[in-house]
C-alpha atoms as a PDB file:
ATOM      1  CA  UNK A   1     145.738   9.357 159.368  1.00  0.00           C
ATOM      2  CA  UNK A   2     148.063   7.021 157.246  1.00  0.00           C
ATOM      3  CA  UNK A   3     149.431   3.857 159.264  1.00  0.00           C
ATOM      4  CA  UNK A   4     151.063   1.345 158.349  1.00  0.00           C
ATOM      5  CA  UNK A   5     151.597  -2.141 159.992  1.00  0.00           C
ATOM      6  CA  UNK A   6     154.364  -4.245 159.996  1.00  0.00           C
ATOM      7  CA  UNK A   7     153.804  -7.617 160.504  1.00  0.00           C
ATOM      8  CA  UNK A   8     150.593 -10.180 158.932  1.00  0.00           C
ATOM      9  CA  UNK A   9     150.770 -11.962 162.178  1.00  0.00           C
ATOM     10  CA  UNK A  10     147.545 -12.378 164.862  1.00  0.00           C
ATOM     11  CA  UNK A  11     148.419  -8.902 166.517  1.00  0.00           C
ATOM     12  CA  UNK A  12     148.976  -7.165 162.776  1.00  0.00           C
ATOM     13  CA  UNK A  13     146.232  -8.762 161.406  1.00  0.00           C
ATOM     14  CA  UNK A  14     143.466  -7.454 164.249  1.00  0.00           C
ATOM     15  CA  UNK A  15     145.306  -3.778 164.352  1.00  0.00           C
ATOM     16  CA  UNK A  16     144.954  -3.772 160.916  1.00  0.00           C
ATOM     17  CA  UNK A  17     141.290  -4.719 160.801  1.00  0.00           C
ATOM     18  CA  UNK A  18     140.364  -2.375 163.753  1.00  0.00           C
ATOM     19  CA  UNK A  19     142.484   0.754 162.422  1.00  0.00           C
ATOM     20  CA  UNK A  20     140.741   0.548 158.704  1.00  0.00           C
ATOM     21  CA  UNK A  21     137.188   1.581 160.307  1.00  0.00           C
ATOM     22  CA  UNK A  22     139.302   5.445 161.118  1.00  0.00           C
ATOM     23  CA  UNK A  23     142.149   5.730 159.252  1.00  0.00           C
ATOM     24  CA  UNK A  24     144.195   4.925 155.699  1.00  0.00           C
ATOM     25  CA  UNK A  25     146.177   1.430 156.338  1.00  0.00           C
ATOM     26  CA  UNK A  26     148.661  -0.507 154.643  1.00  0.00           C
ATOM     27  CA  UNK A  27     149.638  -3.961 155.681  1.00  0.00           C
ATOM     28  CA  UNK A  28     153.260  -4.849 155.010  1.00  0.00           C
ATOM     29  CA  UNK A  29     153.669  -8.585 155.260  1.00  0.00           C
ATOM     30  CA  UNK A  30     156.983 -10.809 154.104  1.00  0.00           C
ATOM     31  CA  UNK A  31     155.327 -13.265 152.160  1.00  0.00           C
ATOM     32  CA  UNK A  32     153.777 -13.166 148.633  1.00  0.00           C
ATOM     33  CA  UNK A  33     151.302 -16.018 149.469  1.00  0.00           C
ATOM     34  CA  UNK A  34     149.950 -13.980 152.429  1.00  0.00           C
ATOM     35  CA  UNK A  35     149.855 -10.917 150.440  1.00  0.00           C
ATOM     36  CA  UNK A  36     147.970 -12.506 147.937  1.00  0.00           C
ATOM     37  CA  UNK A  37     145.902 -14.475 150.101  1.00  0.00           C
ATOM     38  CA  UNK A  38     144.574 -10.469 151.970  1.00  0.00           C
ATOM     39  CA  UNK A  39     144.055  -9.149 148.586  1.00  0.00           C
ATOM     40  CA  UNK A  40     141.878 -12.007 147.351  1.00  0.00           C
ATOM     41  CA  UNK A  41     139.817 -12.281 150.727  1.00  0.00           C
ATOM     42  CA  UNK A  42     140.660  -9.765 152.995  1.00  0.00           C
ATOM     43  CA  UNK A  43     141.314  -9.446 156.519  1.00  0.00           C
ATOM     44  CA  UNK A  44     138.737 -11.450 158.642  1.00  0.00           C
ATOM     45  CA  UNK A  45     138.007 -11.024 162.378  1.00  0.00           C
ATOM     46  CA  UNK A  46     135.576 -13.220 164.182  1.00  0.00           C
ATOM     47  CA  UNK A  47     134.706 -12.241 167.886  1.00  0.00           C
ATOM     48  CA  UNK A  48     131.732 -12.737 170.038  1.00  0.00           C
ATOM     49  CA  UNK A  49     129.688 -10.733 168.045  1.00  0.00           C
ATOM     50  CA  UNK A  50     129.943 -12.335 164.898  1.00  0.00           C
ATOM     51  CA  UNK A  51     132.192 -12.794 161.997  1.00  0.00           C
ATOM     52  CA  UNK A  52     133.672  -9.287 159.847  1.00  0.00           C
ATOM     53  CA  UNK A  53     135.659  -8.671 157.418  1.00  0.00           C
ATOM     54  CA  UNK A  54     137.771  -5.422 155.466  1.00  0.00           C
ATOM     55  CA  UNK A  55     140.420  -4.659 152.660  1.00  0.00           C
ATOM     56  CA  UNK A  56     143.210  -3.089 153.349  1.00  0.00           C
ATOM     57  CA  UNK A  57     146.296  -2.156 150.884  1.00  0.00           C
ATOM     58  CA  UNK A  58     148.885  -4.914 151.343  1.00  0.00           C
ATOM     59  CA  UNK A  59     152.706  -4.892 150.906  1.00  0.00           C
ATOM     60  CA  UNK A  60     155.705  -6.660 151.224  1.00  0.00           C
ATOM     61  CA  UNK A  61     157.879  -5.712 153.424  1.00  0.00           C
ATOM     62  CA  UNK A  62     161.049  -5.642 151.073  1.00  0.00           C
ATOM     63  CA  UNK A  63     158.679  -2.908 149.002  1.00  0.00           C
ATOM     64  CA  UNK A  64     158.584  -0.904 151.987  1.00  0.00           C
ATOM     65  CA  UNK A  65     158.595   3.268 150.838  1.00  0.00           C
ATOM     66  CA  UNK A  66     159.744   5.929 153.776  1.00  0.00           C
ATOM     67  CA  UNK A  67     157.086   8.273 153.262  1.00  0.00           C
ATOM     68  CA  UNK A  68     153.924   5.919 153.191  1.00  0.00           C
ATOM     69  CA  UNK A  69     152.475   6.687 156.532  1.00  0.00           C
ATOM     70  CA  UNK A  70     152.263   8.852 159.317  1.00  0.00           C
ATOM     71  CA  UNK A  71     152.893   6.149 161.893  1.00  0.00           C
ATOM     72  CA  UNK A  72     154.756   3.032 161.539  1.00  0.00           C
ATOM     73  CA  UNK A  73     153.384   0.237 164.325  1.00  0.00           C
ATOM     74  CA  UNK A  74     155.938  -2.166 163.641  1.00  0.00           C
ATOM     75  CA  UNK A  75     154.012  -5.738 165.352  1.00  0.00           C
ATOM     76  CA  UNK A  76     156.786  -8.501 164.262  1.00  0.00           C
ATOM     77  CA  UNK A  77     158.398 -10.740 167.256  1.00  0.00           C
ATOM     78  CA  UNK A  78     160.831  -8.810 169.004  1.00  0.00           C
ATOM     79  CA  UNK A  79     163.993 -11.595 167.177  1.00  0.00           C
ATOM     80  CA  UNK A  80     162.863 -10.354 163.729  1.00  0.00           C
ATOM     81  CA  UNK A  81     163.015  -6.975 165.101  1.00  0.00           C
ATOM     82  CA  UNK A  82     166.789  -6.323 164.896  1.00  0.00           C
ATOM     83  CA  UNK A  83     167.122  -7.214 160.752  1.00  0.00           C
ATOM     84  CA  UNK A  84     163.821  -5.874 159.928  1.00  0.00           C
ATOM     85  CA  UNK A  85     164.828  -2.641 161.327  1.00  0.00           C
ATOM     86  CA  UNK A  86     168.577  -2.955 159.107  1.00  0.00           C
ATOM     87  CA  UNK A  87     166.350  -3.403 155.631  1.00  0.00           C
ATOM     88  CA  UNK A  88     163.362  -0.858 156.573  1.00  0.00           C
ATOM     89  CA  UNK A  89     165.952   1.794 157.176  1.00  0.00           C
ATOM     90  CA  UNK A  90     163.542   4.078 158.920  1.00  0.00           C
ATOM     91  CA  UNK A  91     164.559   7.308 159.532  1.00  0.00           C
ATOM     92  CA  UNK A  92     165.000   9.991 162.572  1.00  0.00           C
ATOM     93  CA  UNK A  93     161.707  12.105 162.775  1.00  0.00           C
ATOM     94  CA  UNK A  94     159.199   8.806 161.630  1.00  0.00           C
ATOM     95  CA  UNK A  95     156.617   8.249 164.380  1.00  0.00           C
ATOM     96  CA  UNK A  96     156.890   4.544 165.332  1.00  0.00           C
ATOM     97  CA  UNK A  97     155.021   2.106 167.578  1.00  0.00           C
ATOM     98  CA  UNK A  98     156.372  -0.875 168.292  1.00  0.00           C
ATOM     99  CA  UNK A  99     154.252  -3.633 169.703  1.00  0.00           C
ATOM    100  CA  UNK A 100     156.575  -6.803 171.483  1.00  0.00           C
ATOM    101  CA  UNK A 101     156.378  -8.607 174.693  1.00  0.00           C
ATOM    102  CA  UNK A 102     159.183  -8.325 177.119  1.00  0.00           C
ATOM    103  CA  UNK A 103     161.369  -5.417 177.259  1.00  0.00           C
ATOM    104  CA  UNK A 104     164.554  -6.691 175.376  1.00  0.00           C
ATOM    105  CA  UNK A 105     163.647  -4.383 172.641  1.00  0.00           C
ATOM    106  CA  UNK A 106     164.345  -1.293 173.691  1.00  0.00           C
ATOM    107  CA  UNK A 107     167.833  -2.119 173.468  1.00  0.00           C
ATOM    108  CA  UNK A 108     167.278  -2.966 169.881  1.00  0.00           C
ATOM    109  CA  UNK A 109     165.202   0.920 169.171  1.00  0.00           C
ATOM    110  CA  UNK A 110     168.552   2.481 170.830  1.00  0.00           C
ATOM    111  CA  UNK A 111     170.745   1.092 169.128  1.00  0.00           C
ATOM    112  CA  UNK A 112     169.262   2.469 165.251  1.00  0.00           C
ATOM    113  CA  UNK A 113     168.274   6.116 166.819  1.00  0.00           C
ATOM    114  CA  UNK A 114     164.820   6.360 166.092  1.00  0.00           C
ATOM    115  CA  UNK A 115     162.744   9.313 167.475  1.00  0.00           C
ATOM    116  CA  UNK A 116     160.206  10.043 168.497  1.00  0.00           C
ATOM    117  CA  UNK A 117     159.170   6.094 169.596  1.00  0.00           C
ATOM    118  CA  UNK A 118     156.211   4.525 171.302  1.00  0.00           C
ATOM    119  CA  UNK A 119     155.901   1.437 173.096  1.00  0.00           C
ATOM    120  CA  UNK A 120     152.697  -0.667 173.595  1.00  0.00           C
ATOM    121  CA  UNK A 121     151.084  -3.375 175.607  1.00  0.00           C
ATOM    122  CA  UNK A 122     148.242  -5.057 173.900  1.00  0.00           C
ATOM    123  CA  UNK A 123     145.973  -6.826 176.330  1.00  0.00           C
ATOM    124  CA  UNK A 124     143.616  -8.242 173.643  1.00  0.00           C
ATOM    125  CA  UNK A 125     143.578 -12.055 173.017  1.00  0.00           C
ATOM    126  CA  UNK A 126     144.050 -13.153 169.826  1.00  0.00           C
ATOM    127  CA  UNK A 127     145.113 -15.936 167.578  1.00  0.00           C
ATOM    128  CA  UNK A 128     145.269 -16.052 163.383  1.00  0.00           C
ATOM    129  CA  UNK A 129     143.526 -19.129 161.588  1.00  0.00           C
ATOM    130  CA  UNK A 130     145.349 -18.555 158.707  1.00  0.00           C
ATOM    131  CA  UNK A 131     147.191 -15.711 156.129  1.00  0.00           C
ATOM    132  CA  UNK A 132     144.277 -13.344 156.139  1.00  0.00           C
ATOM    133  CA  UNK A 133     141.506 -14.531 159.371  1.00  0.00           C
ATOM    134  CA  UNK A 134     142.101 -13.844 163.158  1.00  0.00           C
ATOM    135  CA  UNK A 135     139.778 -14.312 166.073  1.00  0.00           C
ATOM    136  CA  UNK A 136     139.602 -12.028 168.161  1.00  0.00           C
ATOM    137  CA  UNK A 137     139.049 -13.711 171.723  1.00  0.00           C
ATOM    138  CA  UNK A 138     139.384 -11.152 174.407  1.00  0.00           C
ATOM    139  CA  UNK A 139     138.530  -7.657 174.169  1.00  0.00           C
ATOM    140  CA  UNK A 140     141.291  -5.932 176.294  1.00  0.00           C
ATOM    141  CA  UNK A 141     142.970  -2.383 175.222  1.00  0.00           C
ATOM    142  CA  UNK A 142     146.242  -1.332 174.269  1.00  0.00           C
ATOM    143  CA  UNK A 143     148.266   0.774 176.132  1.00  0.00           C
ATOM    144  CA  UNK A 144     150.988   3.463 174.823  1.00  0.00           C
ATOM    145  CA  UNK A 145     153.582   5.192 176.475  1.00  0.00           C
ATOM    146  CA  UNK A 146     156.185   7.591 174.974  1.00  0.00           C
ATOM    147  CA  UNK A 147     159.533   5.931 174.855  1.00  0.00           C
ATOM    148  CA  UNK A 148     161.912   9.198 173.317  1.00  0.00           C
ATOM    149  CA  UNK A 149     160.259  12.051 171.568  1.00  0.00           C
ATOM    150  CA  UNK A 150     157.052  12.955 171.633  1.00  0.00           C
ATOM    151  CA  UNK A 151     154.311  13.888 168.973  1.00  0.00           C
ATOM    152  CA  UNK A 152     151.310  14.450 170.676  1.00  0.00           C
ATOM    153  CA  UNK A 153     148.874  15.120 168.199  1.00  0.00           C
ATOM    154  CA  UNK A 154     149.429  11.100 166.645  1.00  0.00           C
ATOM    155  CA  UNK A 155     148.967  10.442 170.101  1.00  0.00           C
ATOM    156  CA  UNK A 156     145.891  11.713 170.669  1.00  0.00           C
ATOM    157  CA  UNK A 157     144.283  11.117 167.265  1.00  0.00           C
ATOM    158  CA  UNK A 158     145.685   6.885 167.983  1.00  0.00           C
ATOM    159  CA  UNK A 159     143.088   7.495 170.917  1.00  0.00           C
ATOM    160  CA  UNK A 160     140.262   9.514 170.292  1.00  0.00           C
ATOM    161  CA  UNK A 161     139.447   7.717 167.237  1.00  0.00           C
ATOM    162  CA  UNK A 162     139.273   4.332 168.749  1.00  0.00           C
ATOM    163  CA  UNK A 163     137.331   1.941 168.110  1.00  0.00           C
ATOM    164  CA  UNK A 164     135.059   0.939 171.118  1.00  0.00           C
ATOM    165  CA  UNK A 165     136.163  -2.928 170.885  1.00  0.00           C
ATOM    166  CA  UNK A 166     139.897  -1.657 170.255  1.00  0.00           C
ATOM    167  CA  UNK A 167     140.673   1.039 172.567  1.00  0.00           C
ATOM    168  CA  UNK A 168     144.018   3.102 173.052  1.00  0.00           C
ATOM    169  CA  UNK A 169     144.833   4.131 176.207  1.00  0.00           C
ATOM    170  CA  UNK A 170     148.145   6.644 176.071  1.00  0.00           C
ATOM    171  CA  UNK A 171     150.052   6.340 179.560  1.00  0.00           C
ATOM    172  CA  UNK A 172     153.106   8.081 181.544  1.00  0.00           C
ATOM    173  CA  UNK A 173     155.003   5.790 182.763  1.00  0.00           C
ATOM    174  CA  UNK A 174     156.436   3.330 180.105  1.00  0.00           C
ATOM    175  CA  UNK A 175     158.669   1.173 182.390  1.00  0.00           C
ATOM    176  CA  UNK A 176     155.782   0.731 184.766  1.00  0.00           C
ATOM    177  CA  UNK A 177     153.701  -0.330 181.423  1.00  0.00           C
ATOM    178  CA  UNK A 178     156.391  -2.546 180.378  1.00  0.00           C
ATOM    179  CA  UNK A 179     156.903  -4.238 183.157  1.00  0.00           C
ATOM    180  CA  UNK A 180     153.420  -5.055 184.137  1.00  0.00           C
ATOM    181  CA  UNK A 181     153.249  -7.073 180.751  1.00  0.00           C
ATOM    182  CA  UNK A 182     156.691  -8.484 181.127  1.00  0.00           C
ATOM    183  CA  UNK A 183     155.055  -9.871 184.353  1.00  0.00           C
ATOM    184  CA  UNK A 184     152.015 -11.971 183.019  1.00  0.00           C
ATOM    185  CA  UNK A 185     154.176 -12.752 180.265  1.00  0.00           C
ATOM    186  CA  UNK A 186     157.166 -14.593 182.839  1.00  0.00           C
ATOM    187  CA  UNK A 187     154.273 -15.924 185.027  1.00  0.00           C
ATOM    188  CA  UNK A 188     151.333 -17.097 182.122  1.00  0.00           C
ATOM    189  CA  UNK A 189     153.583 -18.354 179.023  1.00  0.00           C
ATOM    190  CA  UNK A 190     156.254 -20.207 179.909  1.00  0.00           C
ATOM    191  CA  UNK A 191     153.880 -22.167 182.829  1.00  0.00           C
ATOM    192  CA  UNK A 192     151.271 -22.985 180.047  1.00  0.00           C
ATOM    193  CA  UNK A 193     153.357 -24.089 177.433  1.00  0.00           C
ATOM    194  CA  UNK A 194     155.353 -26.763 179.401  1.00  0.00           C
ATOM    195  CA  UNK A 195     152.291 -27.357 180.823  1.00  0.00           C
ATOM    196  CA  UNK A 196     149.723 -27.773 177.853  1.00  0.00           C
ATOM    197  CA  UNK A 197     146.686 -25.575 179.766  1.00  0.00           C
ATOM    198  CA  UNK A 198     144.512 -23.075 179.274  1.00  0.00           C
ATOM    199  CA  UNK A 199     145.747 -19.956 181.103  1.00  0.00           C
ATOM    200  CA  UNK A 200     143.158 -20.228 183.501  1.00  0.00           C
ATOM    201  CA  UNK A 201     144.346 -23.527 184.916  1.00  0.00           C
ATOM    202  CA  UNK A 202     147.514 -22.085 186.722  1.00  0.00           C
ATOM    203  CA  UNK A 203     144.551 -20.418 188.852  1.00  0.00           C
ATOM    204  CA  UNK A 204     142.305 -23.538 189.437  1.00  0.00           C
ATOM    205  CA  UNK A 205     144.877 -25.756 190.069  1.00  0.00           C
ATOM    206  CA  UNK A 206     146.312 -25.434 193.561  1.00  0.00           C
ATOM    207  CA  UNK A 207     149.561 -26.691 192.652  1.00  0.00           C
ATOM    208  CA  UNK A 208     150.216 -24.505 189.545  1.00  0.00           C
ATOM    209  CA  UNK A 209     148.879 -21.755 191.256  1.00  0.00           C
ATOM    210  CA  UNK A 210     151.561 -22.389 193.855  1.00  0.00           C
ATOM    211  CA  UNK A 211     154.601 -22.426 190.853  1.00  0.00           C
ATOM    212  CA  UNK A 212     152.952 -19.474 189.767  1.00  0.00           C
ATOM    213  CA  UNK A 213     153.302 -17.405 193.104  1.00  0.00           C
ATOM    214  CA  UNK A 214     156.885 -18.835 193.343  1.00  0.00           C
ATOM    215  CA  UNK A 215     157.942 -17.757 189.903  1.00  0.00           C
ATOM    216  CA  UNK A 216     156.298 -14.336 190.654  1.00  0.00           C
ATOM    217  CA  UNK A 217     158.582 -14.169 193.782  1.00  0.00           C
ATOM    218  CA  UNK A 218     161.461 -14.396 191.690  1.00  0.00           C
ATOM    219  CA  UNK A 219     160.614 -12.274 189.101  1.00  0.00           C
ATOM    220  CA  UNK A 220     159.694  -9.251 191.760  1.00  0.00           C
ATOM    221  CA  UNK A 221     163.025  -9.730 193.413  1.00  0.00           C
ATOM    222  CA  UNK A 222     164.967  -9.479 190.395  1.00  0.00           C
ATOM    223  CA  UNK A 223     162.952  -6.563 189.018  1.00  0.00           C
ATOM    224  CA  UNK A 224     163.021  -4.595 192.447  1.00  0.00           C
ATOM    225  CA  UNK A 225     159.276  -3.864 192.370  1.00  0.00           C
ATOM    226  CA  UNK A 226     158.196  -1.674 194.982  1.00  0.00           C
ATOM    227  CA  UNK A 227     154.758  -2.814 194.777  1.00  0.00           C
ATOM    228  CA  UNK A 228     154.706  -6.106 194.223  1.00  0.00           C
ATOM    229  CA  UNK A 229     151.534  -7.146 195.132  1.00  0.00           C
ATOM    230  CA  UNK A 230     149.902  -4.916 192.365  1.00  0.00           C
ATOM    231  CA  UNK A 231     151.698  -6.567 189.801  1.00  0.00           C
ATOM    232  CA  UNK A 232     150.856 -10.159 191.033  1.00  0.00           C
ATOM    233  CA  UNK A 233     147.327  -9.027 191.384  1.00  0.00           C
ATOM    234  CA  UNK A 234     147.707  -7.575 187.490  1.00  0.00           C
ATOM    235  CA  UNK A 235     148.826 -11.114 186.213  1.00  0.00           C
ATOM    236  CA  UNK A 236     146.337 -12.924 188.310  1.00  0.00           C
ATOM    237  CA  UNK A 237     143.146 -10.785 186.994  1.00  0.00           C
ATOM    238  CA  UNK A 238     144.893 -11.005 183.181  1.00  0.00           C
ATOM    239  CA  UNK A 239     144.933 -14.943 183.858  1.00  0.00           C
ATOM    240  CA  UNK A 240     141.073 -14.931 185.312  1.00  0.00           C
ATOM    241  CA  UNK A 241     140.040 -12.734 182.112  1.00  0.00           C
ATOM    242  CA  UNK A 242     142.134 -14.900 179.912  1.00  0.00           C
ATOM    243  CA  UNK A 243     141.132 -18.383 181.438  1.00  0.00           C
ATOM    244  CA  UNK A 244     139.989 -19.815 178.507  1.00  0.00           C
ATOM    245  CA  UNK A 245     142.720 -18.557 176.386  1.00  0.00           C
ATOM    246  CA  UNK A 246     146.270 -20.711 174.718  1.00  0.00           C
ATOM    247  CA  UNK A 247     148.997 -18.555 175.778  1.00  0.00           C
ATOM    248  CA  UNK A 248     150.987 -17.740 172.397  1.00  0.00           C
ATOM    249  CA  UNK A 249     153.664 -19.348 173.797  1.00  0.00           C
ATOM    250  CA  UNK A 250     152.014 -22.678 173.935  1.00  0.00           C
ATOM    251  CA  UNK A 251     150.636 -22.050 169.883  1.00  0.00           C
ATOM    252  CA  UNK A 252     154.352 -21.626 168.844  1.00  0.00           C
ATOM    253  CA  UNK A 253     155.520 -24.344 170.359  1.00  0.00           C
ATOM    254  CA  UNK A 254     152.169 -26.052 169.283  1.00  0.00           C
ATOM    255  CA  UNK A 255     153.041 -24.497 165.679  1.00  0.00           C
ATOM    256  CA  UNK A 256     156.660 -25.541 165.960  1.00  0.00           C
ATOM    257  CA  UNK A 257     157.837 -21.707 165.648  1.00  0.00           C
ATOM    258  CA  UNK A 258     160.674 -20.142 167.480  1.00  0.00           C
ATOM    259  CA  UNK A 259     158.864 -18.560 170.682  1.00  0.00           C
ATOM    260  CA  UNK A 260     160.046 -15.317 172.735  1.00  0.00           C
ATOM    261  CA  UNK A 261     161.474 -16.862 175.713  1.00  0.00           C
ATOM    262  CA  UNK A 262     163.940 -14.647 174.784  1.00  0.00           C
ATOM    263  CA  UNK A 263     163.187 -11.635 175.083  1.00  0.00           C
ATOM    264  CA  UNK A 264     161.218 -12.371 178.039  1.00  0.00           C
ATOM    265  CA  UNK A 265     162.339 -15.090 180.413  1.00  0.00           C
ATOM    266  CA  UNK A 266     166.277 -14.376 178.476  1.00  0.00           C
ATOM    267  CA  UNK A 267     165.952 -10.734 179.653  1.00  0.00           C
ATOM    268  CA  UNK A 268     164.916 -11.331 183.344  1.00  0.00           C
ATOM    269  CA  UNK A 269     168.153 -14.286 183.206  1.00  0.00           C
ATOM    270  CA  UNK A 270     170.236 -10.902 182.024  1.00  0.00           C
ATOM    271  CA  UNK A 271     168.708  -8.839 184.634  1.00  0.00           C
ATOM    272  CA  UNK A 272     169.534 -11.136 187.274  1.00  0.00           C
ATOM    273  CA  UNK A 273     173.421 -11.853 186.226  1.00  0.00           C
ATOM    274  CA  UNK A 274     173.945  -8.394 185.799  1.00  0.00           C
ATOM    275  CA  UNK A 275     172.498  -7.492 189.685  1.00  0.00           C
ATOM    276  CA  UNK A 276     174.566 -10.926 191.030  1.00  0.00           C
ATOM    277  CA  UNK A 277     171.178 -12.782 192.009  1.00  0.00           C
ATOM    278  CA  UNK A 278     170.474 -16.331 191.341  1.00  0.00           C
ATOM    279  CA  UNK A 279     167.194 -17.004 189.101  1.00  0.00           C
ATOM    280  CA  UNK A 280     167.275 -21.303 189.501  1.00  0.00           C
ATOM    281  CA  UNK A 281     163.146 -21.172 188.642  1.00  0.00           C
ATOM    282  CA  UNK A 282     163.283 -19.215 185.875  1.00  0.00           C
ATOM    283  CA  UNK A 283     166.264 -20.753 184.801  1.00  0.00           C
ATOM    284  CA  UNK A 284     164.955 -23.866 184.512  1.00  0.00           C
ATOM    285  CA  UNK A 285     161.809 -22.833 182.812  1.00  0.00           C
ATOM    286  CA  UNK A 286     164.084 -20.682 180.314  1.00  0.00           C
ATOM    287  CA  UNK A 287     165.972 -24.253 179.678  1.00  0.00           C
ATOM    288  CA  UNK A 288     162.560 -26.153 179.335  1.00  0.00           C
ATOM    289  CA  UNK A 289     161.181 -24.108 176.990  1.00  0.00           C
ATOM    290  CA  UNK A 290     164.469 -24.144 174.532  1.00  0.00           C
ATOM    291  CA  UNK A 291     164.530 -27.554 175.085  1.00  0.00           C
ATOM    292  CA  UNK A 292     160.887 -28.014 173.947  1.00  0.00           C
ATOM    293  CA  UNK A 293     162.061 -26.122 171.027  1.00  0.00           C
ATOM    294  CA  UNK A 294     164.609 -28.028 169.872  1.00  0.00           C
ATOM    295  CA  UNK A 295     162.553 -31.167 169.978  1.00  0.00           C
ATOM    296  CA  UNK A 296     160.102 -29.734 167.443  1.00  0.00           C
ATOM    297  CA  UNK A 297     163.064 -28.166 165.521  1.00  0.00           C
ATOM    298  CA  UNK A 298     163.479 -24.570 166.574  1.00  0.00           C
ATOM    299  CA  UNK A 299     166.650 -23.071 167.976  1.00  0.00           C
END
């Protein structure tokens, strides 16, 4: 299968790498001095079991070509989402998979008509070193759901040629899917980020671990779960697993990049106004986080 990935970031960089062992890729990236910097050395993944590396074909995205690929996993932050979708122009009928945290981006696929879409939820961990080396630092799997259309045999070739350290699992229910990440992403990276921990702190600390329930309160009431305590126990188990992990959050801000408090904590603020609850935790945290921002000279 031909896919291409959008996006030389951590996530694009380890789908990339983990992809090439099956299938035909092509990295589209927006800088020349990355693209230069893949073709000279490669992509490099370091995990537990050692250090690897592959080539892929690399791109930029302003080159991008409509028929290239037979699925498009598009892994840029969901606020470069809206103009990279205006200059990629792609068209009704073009499998796509689009990898962001929170769900603020589905507004985003409605609005340019695209059919038939996937969604994902990556659980790996997973941070890049540089233009063209990641490390990969917790083996999860990545879930897909079907968000309009369908095209089942992508689907099921995604999955049944993965690769046993980079799983695909396909799943029913995208909301459910969606929201379960939108979860541990409200509870883990706003908390770590202000706070400057490992993810696995909010756990051992008694007094984190109490924020932590009391954001999760707020974010079940203005979500309506039905089953709440499944999703806290979701985000707790993803913060054990994770313990020794910087949210990405906490690297932006670290990095002095524009984080997606947006589409995360911004979208549960929306969610709340719109069903006439108050939010004053998450508010705050939202506030915090810009303000953090700002110091460090983001938005």
């Amino acid at each position: 299968m031909r896919v291409a990935i959008i996006g030389g970031g951590a996530i694009g960089l380890l789908f990339s790498y983990y992809l090439k062992q099956e299938h035909n890729v092509i990295l589209y990236v927006r800088s020349h001095s990355q693209k230069m910097e893949i073709e000279a050395n490669g992509i490099t993944v370091r995990n537990q079991e050692g250090l690897f590396h592959t080539y892929v074909q690399v791109e930029l995205i302003s080159e991008w070509e409509e028929n290239v690929a037979d699925l498009v996993i598009v892994c840029v932050k969901q606020y470069q989402l809206e103009s990279l979708l205006k200059d990629m122009k792609l068209t009704h009928g073009k499998p796509s998979l689009f990898i962001q945290n929170g769900m603020a981006h589905l507004k985003i696929i409605d609005r340019f008509r695209l059919t038939p879409v996937y969604v994902g939820s990556v659980e790996h961990g997973a941070y890049r070193e540089n233009g063209h080396a990641v490390v990969h630092t917790g083996i999860g799997e990545t879930k897909i759901a079907c968000y309009q259309g369908h095209n089942q045999k992508i689907v099921n070739e995604l999955v049944h040629t993965s690769h046993p350290s980079f799983r695909f699992r396909f799943v029913d229910d995208y909301k459910d899917m969606l929201q379960k990440k939108l979860v541990v992403n409200a509870l883990i990276n706003p908390l770590t980020a202000l706070l400057n921990v490992e993810n696995g702190m909010l756990m051992n600390n008694p007094h984190y671990y109490q924020t932590f329930t009391d954001v999760f309160t707020e974010v079940s009431n203005i979500l309506g779960l039905d089953d709440g305590q499944l999703y806290f126990e979701h985000a707790r188990q993803i913060c054990l697993n994770t313990a020794h992990n910087h949210s990405s959050m906490l690297k932006d801000l670290e990095a002095g990049r524009e984080t997606e408090i947006e589409t995360i904590l911004g979208y549960l603020i929306a969610e709340a106004r719109q069903r006439k609850m108050e939010a004053p935790l998450i508010t705050a945290l939202f506030h915090l986080i810009k303000g953090r921002q700002l110091e460090r000279g983001g938005k």
